[in-house]
C-alpha atoms as a PDB file:
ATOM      1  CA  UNK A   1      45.037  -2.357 -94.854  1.00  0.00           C
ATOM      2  CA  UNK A   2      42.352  -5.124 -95.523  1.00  0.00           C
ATOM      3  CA  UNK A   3      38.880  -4.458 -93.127  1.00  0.00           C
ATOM      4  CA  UNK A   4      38.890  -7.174 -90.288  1.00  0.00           C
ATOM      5  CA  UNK A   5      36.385  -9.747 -91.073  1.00  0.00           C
ATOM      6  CA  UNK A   6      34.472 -10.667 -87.988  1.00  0.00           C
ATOM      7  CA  UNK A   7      33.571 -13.597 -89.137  1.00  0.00           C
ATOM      8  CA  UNK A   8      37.283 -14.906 -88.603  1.00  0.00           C
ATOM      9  CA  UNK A   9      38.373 -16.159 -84.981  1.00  0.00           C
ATOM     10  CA  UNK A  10      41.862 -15.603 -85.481  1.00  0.00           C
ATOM     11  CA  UNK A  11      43.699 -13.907 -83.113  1.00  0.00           C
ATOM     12  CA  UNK A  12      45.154 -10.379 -84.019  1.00  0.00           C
ATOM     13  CA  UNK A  13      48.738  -9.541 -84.124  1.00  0.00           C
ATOM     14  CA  UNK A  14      48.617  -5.562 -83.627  1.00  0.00           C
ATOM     15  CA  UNK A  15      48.757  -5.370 -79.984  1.00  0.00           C
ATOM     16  CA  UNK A  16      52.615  -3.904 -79.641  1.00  0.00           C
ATOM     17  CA  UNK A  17      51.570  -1.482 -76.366  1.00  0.00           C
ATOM     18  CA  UNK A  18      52.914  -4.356 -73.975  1.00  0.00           C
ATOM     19  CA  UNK A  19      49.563  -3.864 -72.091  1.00  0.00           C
ATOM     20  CA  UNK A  20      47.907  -7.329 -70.825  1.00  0.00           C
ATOM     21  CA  UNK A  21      45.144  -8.545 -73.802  1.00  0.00           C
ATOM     22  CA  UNK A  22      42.255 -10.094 -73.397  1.00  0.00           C
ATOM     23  CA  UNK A  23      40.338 -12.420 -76.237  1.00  0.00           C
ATOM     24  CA  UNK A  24      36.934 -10.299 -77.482  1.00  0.00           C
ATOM     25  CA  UNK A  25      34.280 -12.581 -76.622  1.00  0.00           C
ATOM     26  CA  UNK A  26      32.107 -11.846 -79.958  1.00  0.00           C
ATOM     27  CA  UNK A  27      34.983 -12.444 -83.048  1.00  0.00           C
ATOM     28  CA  UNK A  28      37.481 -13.889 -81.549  1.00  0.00           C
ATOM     29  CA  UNK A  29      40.243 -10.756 -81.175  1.00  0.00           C
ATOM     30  CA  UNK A  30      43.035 -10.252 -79.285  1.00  0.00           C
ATOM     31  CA  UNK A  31      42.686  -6.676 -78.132  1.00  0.00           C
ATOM     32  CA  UNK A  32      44.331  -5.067 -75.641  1.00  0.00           C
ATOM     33  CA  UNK A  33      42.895  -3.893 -72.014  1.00  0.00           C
ATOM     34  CA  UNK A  34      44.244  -0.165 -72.088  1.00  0.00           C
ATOM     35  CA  UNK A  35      40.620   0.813 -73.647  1.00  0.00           C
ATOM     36  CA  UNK A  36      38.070   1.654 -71.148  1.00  0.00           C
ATOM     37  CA  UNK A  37      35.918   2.560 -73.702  1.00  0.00           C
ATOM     38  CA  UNK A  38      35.381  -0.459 -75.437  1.00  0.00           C
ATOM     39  CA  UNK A  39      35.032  -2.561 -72.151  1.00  0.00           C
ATOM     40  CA  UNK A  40      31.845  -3.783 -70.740  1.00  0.00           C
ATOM     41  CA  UNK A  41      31.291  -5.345 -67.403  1.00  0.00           C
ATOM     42  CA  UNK A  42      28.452  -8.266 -67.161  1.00  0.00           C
ATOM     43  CA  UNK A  43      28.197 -10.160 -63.462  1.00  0.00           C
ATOM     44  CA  UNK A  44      31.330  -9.190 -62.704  1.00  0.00           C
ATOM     45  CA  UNK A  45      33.509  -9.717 -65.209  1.00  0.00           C
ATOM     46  CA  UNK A  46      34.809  -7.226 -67.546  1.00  0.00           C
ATOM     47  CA  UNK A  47      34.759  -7.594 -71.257  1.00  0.00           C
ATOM     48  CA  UNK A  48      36.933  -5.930 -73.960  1.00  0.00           C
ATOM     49  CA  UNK A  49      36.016  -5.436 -77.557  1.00  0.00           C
ATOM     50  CA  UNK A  50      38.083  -4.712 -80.577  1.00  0.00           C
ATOM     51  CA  UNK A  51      34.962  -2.314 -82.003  1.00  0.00           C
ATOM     52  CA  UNK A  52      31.922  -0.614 -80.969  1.00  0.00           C
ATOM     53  CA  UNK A  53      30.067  -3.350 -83.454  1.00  0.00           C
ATOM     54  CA  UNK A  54      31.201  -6.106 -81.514  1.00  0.00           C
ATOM     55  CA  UNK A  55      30.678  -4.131 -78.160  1.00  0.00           C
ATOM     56  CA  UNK A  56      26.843  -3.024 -78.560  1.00  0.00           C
ATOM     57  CA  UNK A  57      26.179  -7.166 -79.770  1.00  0.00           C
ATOM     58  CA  UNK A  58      27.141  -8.804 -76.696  1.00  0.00           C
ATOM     59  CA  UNK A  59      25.218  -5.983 -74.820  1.00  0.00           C
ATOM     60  CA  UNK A  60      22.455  -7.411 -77.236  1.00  0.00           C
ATOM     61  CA  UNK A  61      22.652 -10.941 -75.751  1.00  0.00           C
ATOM     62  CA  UNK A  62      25.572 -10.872 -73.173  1.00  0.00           C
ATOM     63  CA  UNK A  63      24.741 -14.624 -72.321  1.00  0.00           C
ATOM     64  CA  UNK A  64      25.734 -15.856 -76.059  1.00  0.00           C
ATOM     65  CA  UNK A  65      28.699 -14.740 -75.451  1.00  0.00           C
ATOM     66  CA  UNK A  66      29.926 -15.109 -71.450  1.00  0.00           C
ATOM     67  CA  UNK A  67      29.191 -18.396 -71.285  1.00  0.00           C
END
């Protein structure tokens, strides 16, 4: 399985749960909302991330990426 370049803004195509998805505001990712762990909430919206990587650089500089 090839590494997921983060670089890329394509949407992924591995979310087969049926759970609602959200896009990850950092790469571009389609990731599912079942993962509390990976979800961040900034002024009242929560966030989901498809890795810790991409979660701990929007905590960096939430307002690059909410706006």
């Amino acid at each position: 399985m090839n590494a997921y370049n983060h670089n890329n803004t394509q949407s992924c195509c591995h979310n087969k749960s049926g759970a609602e998805s959200r896009k990850d505001p950092v790469c571009g990712m389609t990731v599912p909302e079942e993962d509390d762990s990976l979800r961040y909430d900034y002024k009242g919206t929560g966030y989901f991330f498809c890795s810790p990587h991409c979660l701990e650089t929007f905590k960096k500089d939430p307002g690059k990426f909410s706006a």
